[in-house]
C-alpha atoms as a PDB file:
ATOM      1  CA  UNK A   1      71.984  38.987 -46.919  1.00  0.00           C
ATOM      2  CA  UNK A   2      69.368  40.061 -44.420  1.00  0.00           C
ATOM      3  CA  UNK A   3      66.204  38.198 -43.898  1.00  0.00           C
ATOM      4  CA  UNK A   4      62.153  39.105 -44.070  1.00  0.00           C
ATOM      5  CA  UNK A   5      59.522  38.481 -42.886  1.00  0.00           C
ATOM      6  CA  UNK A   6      56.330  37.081 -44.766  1.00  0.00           C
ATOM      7  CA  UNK A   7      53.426  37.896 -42.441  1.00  0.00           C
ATOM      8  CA  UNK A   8      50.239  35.560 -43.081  1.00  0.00           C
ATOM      9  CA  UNK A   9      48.327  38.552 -44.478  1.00  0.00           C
ATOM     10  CA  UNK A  10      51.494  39.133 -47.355  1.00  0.00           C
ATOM     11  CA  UNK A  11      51.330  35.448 -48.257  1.00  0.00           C
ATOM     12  CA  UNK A  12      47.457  35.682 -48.219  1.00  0.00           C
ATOM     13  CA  UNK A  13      47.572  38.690 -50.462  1.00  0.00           C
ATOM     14  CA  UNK A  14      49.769  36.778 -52.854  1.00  0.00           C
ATOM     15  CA  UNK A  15      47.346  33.687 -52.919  1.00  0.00           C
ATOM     16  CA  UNK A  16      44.472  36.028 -53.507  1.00  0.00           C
ATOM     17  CA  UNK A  17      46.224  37.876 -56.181  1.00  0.00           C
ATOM     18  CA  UNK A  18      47.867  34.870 -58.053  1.00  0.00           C
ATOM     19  CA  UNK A  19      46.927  31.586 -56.536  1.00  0.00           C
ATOM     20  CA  UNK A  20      43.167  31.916 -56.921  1.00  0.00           C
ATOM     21  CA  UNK A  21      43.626  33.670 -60.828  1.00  0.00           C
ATOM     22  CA  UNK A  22      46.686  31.098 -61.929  1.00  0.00           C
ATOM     23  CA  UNK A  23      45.545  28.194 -60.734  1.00  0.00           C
ATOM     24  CA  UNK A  24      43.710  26.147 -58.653  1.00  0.00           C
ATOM     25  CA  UNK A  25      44.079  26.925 -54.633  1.00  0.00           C
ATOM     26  CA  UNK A  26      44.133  24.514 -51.715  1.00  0.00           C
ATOM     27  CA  UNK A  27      41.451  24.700 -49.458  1.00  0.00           C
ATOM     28  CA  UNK A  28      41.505  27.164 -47.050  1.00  0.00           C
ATOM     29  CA  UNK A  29      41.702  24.992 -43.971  1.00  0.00           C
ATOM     30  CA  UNK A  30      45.138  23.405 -45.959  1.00  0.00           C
ATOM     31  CA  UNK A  31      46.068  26.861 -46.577  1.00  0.00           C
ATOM     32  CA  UNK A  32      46.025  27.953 -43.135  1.00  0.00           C
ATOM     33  CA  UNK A  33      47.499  24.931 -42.267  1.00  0.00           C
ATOM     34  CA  UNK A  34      50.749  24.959 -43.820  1.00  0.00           C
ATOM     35  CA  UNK A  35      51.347  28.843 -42.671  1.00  0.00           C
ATOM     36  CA  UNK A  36      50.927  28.016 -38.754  1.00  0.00           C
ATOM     37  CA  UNK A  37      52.862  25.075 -39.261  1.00  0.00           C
ATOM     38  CA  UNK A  38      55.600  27.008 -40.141  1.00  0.00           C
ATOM     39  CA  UNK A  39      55.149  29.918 -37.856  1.00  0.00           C
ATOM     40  CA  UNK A  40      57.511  28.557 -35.941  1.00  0.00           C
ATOM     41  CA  UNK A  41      60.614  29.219 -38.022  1.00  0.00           C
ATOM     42  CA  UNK A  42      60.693  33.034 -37.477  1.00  0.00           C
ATOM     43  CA  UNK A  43      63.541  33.103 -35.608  1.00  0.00           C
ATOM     44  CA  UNK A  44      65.709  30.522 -38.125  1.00  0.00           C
ATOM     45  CA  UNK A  45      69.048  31.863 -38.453  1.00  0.00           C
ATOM     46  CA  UNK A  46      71.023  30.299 -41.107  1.00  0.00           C
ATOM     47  CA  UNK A  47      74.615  29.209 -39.577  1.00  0.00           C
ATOM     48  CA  UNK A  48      76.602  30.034 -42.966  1.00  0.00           C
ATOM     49  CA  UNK A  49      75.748  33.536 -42.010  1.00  0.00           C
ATOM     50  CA  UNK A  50      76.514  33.708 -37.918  1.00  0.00           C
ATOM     51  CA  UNK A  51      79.458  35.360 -37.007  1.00  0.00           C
ATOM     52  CA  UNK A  52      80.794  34.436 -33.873  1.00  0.00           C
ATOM     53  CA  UNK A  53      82.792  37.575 -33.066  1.00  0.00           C
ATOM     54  CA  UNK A  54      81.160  41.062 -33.876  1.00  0.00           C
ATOM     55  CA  UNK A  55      84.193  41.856 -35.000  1.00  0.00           C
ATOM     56  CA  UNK A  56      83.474  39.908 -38.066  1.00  0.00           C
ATOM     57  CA  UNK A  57      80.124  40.620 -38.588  1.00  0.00           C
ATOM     58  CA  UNK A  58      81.105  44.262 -38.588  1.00  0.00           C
ATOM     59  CA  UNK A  59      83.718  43.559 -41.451  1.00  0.00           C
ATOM     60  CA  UNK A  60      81.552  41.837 -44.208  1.00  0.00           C
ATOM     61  CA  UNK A  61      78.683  44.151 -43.338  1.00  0.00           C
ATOM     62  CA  UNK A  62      81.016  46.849 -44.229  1.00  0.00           C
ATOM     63  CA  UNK A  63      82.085  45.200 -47.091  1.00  0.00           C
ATOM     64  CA  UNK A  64      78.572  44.649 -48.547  1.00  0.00           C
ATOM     65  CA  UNK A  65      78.138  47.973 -48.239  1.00  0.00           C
ATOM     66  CA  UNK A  66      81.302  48.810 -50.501  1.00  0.00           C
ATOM     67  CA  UNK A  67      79.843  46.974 -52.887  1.00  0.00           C
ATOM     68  CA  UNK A  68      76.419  47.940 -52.859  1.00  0.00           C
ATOM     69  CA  UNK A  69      77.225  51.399 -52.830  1.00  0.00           C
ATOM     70  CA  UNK A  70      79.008  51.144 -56.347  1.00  0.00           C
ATOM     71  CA  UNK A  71      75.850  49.415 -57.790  1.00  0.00           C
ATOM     72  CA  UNK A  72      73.584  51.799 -59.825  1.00  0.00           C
ATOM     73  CA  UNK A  73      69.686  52.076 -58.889  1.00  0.00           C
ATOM     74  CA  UNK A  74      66.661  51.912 -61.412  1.00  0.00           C
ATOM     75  CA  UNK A  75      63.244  52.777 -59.710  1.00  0.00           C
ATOM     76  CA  UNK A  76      59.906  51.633 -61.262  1.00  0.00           C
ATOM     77  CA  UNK A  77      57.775  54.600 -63.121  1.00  0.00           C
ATOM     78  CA  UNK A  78      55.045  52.757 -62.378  1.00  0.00           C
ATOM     79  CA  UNK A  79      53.570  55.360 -59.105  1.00  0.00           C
ATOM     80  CA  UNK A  80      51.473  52.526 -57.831  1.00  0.00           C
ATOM     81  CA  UNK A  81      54.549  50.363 -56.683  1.00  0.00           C
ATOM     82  CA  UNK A  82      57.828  51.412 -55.041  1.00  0.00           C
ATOM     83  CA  UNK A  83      60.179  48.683 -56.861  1.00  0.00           C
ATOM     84  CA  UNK A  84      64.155  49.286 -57.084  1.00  0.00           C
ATOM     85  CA  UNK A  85      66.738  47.033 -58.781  1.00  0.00           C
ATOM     86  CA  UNK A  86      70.083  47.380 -57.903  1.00  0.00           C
ATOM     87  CA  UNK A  87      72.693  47.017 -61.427  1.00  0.00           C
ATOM     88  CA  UNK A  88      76.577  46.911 -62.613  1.00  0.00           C
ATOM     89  CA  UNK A  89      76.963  47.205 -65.911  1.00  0.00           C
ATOM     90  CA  UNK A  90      80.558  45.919 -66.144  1.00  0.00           C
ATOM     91  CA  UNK A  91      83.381  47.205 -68.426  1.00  0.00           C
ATOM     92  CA  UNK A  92      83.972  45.800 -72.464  1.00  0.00           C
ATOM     93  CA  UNK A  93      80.289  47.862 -73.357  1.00  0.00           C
ATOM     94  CA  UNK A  94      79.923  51.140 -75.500  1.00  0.00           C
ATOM     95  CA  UNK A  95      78.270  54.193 -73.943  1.00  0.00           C
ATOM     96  CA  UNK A  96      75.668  53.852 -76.839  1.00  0.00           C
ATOM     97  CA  UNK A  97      75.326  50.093 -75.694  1.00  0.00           C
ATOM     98  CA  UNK A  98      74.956  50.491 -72.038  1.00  0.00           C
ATOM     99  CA  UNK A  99      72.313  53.410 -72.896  1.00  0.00           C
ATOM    100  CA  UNK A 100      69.969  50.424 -74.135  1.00  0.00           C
ATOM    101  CA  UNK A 101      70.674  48.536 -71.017  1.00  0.00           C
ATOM    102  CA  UNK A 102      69.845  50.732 -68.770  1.00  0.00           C
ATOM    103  CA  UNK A 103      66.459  50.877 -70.925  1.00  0.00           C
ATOM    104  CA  UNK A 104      66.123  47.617 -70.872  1.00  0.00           C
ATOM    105  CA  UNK A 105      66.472  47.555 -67.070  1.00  0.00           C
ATOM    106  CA  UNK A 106      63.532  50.570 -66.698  1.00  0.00           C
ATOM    107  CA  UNK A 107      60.852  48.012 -68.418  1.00  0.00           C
ATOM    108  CA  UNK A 108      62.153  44.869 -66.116  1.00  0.00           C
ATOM    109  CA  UNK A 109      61.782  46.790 -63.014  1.00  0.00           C
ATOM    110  CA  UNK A 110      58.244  48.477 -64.703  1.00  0.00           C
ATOM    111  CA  UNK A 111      56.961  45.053 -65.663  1.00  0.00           C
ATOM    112  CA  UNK A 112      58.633  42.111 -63.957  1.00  0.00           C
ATOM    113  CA  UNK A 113      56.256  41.666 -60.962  1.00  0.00           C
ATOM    114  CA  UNK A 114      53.252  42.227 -62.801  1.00  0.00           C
ATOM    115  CA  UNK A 115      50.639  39.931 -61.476  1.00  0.00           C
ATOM    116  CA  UNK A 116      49.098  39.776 -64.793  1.00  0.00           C
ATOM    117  CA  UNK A 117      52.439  38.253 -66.592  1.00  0.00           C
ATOM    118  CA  UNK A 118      52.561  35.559 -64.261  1.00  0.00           C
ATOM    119  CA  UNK A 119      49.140  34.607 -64.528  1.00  0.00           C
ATOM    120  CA  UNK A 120      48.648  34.708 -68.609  1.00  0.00           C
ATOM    121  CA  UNK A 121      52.136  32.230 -68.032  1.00  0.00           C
ATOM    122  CA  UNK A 122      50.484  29.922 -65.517  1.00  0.00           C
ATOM    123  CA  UNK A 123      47.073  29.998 -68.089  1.00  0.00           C
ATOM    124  CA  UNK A 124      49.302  28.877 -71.012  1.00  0.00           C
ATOM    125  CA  UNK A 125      51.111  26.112 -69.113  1.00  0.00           C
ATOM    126  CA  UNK A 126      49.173  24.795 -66.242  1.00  0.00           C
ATOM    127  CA  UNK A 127      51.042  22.437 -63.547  1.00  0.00           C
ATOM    128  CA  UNK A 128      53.418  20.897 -66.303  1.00  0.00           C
ATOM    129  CA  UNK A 129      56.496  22.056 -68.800  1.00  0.00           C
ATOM    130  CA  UNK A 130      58.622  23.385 -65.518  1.00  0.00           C
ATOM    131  CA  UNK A 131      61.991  22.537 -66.582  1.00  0.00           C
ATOM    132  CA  UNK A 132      64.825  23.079 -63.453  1.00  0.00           C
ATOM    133  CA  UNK A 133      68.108  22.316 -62.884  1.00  0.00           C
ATOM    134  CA  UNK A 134      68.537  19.315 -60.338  1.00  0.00           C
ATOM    135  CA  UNK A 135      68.560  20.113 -56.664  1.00  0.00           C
ATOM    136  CA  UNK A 136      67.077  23.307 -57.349  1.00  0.00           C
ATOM    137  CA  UNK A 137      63.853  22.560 -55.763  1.00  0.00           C
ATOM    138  CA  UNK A 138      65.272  21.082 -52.363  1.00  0.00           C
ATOM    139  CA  UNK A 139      67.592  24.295 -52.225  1.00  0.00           C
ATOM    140  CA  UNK A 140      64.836  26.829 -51.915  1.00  0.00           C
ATOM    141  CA  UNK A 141      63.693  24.286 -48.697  1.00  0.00           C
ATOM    142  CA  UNK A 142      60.214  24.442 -49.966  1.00  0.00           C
ATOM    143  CA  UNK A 143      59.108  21.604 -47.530  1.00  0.00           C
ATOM    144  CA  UNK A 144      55.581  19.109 -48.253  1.00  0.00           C
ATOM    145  CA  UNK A 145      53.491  20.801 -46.224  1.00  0.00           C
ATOM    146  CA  UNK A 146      53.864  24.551 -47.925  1.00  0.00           C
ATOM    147  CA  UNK A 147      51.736  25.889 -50.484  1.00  0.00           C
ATOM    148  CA  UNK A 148      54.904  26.020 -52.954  1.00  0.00           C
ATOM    149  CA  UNK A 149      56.470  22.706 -52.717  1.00  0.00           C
ATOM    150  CA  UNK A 150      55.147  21.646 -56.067  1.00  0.00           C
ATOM    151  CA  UNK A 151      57.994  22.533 -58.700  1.00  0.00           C
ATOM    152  CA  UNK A 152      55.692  24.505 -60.653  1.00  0.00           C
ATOM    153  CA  UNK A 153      54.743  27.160 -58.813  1.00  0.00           C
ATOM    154  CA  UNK A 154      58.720  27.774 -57.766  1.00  0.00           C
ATOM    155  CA  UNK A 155      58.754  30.683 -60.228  1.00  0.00           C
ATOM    156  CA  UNK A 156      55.773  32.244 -58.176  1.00  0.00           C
ATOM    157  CA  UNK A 157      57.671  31.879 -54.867  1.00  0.00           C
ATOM    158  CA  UNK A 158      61.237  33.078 -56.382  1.00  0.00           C
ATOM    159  CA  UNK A 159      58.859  36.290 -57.902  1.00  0.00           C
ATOM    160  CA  UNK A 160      57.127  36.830 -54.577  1.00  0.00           C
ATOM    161  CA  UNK A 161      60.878  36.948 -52.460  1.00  0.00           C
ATOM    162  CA  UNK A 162      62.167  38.893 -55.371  1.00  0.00           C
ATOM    163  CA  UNK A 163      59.214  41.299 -55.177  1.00  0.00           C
ATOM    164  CA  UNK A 164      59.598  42.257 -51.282  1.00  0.00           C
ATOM    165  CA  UNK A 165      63.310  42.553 -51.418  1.00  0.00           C
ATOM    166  CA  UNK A 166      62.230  44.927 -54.627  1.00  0.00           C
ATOM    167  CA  UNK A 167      60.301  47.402 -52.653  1.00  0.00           C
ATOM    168  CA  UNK A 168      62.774  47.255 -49.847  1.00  0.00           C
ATOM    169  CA  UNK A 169      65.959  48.582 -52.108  1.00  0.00           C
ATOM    170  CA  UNK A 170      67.576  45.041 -51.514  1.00  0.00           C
ATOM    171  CA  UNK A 171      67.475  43.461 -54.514  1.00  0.00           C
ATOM    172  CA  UNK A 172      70.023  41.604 -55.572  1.00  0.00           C
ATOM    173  CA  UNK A 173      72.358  42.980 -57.858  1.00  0.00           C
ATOM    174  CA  UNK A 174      71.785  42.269 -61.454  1.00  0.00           C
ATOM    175  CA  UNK A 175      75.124  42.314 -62.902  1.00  0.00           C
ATOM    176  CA  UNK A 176      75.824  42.309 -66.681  1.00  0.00           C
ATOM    177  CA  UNK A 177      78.656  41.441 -68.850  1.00  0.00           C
ATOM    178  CA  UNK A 178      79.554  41.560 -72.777  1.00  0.00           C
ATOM    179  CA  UNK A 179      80.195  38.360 -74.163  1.00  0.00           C
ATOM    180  CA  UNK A 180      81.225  37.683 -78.105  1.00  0.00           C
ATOM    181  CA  UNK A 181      78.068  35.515 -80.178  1.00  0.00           C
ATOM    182  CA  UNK A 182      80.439  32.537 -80.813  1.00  0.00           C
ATOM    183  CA  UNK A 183      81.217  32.448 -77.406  1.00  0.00           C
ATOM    184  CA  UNK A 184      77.647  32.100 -75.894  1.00  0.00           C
ATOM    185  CA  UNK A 185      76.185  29.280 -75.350  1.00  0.00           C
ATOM    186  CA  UNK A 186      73.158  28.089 -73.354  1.00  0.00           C
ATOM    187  CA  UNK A 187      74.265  25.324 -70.818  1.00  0.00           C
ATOM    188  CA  UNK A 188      71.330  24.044 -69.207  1.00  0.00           C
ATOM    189  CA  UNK A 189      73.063  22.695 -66.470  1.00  0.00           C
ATOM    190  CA  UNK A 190      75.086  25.444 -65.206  1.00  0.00           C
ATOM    191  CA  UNK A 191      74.486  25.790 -61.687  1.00  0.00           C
ATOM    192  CA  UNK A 192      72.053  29.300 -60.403  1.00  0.00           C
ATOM    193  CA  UNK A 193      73.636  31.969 -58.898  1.00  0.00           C
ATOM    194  CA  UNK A 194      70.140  33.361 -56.950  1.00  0.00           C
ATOM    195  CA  UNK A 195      68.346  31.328 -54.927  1.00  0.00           C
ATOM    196  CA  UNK A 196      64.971  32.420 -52.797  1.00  0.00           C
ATOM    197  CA  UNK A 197      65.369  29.933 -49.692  1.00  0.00           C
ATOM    198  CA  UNK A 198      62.499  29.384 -47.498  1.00  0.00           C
ATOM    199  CA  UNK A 199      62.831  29.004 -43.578  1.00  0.00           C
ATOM    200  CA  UNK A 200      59.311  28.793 -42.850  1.00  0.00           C
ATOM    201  CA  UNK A 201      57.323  32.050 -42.186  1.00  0.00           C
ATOM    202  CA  UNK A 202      61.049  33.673 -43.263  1.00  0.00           C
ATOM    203  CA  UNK A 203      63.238  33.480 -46.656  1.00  0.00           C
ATOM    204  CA  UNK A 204      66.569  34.402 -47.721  1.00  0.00           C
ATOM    205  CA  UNK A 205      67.792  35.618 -50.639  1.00  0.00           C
ATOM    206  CA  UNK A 206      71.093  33.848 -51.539  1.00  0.00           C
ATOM    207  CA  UNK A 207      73.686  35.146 -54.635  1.00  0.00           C
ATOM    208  CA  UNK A 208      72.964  37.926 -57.356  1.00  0.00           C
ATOM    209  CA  UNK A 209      72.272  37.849 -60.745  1.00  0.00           C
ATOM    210  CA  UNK A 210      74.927  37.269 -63.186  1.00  0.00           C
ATOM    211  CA  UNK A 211      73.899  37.942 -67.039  1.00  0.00           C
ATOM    212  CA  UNK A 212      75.900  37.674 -70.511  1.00  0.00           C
ATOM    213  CA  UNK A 213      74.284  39.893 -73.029  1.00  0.00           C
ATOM    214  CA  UNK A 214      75.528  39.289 -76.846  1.00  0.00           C
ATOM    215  CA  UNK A 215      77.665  42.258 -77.866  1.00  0.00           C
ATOM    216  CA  UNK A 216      77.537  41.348 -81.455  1.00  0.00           C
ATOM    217  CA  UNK A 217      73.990  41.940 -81.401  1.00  0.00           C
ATOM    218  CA  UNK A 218      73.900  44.955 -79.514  1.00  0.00           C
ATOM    219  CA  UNK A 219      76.381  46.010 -82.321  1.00  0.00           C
ATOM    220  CA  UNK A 220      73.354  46.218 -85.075  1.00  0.00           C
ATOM    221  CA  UNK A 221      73.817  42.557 -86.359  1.00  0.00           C
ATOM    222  CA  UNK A 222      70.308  42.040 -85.888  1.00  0.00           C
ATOM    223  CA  UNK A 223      67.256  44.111 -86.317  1.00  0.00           C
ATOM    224  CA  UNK A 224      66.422  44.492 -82.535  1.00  0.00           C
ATOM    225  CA  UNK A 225      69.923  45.549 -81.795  1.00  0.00           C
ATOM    226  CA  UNK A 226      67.880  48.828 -80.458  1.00  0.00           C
ATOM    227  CA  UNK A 227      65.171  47.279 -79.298  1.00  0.00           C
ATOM    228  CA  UNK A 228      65.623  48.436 -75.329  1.00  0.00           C
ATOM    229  CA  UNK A 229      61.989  45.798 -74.620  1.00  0.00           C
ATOM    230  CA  UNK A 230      64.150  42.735 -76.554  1.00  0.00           C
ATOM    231  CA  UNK A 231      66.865  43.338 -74.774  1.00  0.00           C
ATOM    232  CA  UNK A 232      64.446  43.239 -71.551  1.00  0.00           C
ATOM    233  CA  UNK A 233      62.936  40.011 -73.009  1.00  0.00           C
ATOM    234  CA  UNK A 234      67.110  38.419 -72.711  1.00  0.00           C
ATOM    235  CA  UNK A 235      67.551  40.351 -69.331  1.00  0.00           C
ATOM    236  CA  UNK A 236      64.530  38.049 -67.947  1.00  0.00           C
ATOM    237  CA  UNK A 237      65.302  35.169 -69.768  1.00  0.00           C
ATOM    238  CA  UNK A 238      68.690  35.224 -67.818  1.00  0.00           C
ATOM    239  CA  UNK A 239      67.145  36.162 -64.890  1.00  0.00           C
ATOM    240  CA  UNK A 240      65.276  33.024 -64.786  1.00  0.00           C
ATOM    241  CA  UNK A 241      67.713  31.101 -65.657  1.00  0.00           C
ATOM    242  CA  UNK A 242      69.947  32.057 -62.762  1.00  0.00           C
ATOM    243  CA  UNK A 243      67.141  30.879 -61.048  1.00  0.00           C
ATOM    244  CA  UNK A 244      67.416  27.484 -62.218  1.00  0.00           C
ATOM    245  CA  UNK A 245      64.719  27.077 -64.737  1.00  0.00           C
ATOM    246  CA  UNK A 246      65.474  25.912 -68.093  1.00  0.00           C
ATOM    247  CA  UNK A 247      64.135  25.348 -71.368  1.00  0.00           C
ATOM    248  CA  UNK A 248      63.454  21.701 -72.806  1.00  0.00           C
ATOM    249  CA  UNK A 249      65.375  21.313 -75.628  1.00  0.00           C
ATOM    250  CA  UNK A 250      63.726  18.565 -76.245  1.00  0.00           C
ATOM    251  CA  UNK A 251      59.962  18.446 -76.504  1.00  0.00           C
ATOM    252  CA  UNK A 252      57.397  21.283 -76.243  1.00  0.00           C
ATOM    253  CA  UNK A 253      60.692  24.102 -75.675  1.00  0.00           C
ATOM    254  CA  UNK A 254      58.042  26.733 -77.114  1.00  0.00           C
ATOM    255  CA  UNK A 255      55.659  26.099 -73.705  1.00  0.00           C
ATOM    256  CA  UNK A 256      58.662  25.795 -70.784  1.00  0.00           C
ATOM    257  CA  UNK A 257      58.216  27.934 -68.695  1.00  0.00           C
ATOM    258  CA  UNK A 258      61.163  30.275 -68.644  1.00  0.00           C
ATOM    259  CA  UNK A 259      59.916  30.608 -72.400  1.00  0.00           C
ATOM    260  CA  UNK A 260      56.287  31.396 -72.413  1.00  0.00           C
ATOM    261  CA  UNK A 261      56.913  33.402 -69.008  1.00  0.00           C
ATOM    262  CA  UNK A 262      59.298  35.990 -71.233  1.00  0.00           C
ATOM    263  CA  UNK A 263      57.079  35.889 -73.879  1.00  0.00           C
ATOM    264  CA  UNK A 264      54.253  37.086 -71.340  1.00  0.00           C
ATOM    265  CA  UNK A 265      56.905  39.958 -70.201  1.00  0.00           C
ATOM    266  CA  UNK A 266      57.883  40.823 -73.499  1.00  0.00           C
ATOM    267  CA  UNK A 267      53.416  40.946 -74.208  1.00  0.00           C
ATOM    268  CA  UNK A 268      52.716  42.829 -70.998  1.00  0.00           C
ATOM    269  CA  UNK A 269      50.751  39.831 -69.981  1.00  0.00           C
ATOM    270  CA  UNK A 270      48.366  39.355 -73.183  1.00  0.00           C
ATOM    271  CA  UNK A 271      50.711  36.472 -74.702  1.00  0.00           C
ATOM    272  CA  UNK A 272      48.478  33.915 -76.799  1.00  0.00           C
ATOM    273  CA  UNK A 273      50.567  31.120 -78.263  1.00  0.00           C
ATOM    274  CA  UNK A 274      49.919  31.154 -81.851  1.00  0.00           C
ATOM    275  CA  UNK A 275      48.671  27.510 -82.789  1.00  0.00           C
ATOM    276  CA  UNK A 276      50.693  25.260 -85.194  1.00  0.00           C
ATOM    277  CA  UNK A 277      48.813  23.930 -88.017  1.00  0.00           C
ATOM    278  CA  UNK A 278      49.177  19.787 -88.328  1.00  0.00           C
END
């Protein structure tokens, strides 16, 4: 998977568009800080991907592009932005079925990277309720000194990689099966499949999406069985959760923040928690 490069001025357009609305910013002289500290880790090359014949490089290069090339392509209707998301829709699902997916994939790529989602999620739950799966954190290689290494704003860094391999075509591919309702279950502690791994001023994006959607409900056993924006709302649930977050099932599940974050998507960013009465 190739790398990119995060110039100062795309991280400092982030921070201005999310940092300073979501939550509160470091100082500036921090902020600066932590991105020439790490200027030096433009030319990180990570060893699982050196070939050392060209040869081989030649061969899975080719191969990717096999692949890639039988992937389908959604582009965002939204003129301002230039987002693509790559998708396989895999056998079992009926044409009628894998019409509302393909819906439901125009309104992720439309609304995922919406600043505004983001921040009503980061208004609702603050610094806490980030739920991930263990060794999640130290995967991505957000290191103390960067902006990101608290756990809570790894959603905003994962979104931010996401976004630029978005407008470059590269997304990874967001690949969805069928899967029977008394066979799906939510295992918090299945491992991710996509991680956004930082090398400094650099990342890589590692794996692709893999997503179960409930057949029996896209079958008309439930009202939304149409719906083509809930069936968005499960696309980025999954999403996330191939990202590593989780819900608690614990305490507070209604305010994790792979919850309130697709409630925000499924609100176009104008989610208010409705407030239980003691």
């Amino acid at each position: 998977m190739l790398r990119h490069l995060l110039s100062t001025f795309c991280l400092s357009r982030f921070k201005c568009r999310f940092l300073d609305l979501c939550y509160q910013p470091l100082g500036s002289n921090e902020y600066e800080e932590s991105i020439s500290s790490l200027s030096d880790c433009e030319n990180y090359r990570r060893t699982s991907y050196d070939s050392d014949s060209d040869s081989d490089s030649d061969i899975l290069e080719n191969e990717e592009q096999i692949y890639c090339s039988q992937a389908k392509r959604i582009k965002s209707q939204n003129s301002q932005e230039n987002f693509e998301i790559l998708y396989e829709i895999h056998n079992g699902f009926t044409s009628g079925q894998v019409s509302i997916i393909e819906n439901a994939l125009q309104i992720v790529v439309d609304r995922l990277f919406k600043p505004e989602i983001l921040q009503n999620m980061y208004q609702i739950c603050g610094k806490s309720n980030c739920f991930l799966i263990h060794g999640v954190l130290s995967q991505s290689n957000l290191i103390e000194n960067s902006i990101y290494f608290n756990q809570y704003l790894l959603l905003h860094y994962q979104l931010m990689c996401l976004k630029v391999q978005c407008e470059n075509g590269e997304m990874p591919i967001i690949n969805i099966y069928p899967i029977d309702e008394k066979n799906q279950k939510e295992n918090n502690d299945s491992l991710p499949y996509v991680f956004c791994i930082s090398h400094g001023s650099t990342f890589m994006i590692d794996g692709e999406f893999e997503i179960e959607l409930n057949q029996d409900k896209l079958n008309g056993s439930v009202k939304n069985s149409s719906n083509a924006l809930f069936w968005a709302g499960e696309i980025v649930y999954e999403m996330l959760r191939n990202l590593g977050h989780r819900s608690n099932d614990i305490y507070y599940k209604n305010r994790s923040q792979i919850n309130v974050f697709k409630q925000c998507f499924l609100h176009n960013g104008n989610y208010i928690p409705i407030k239980k009465q003691k």
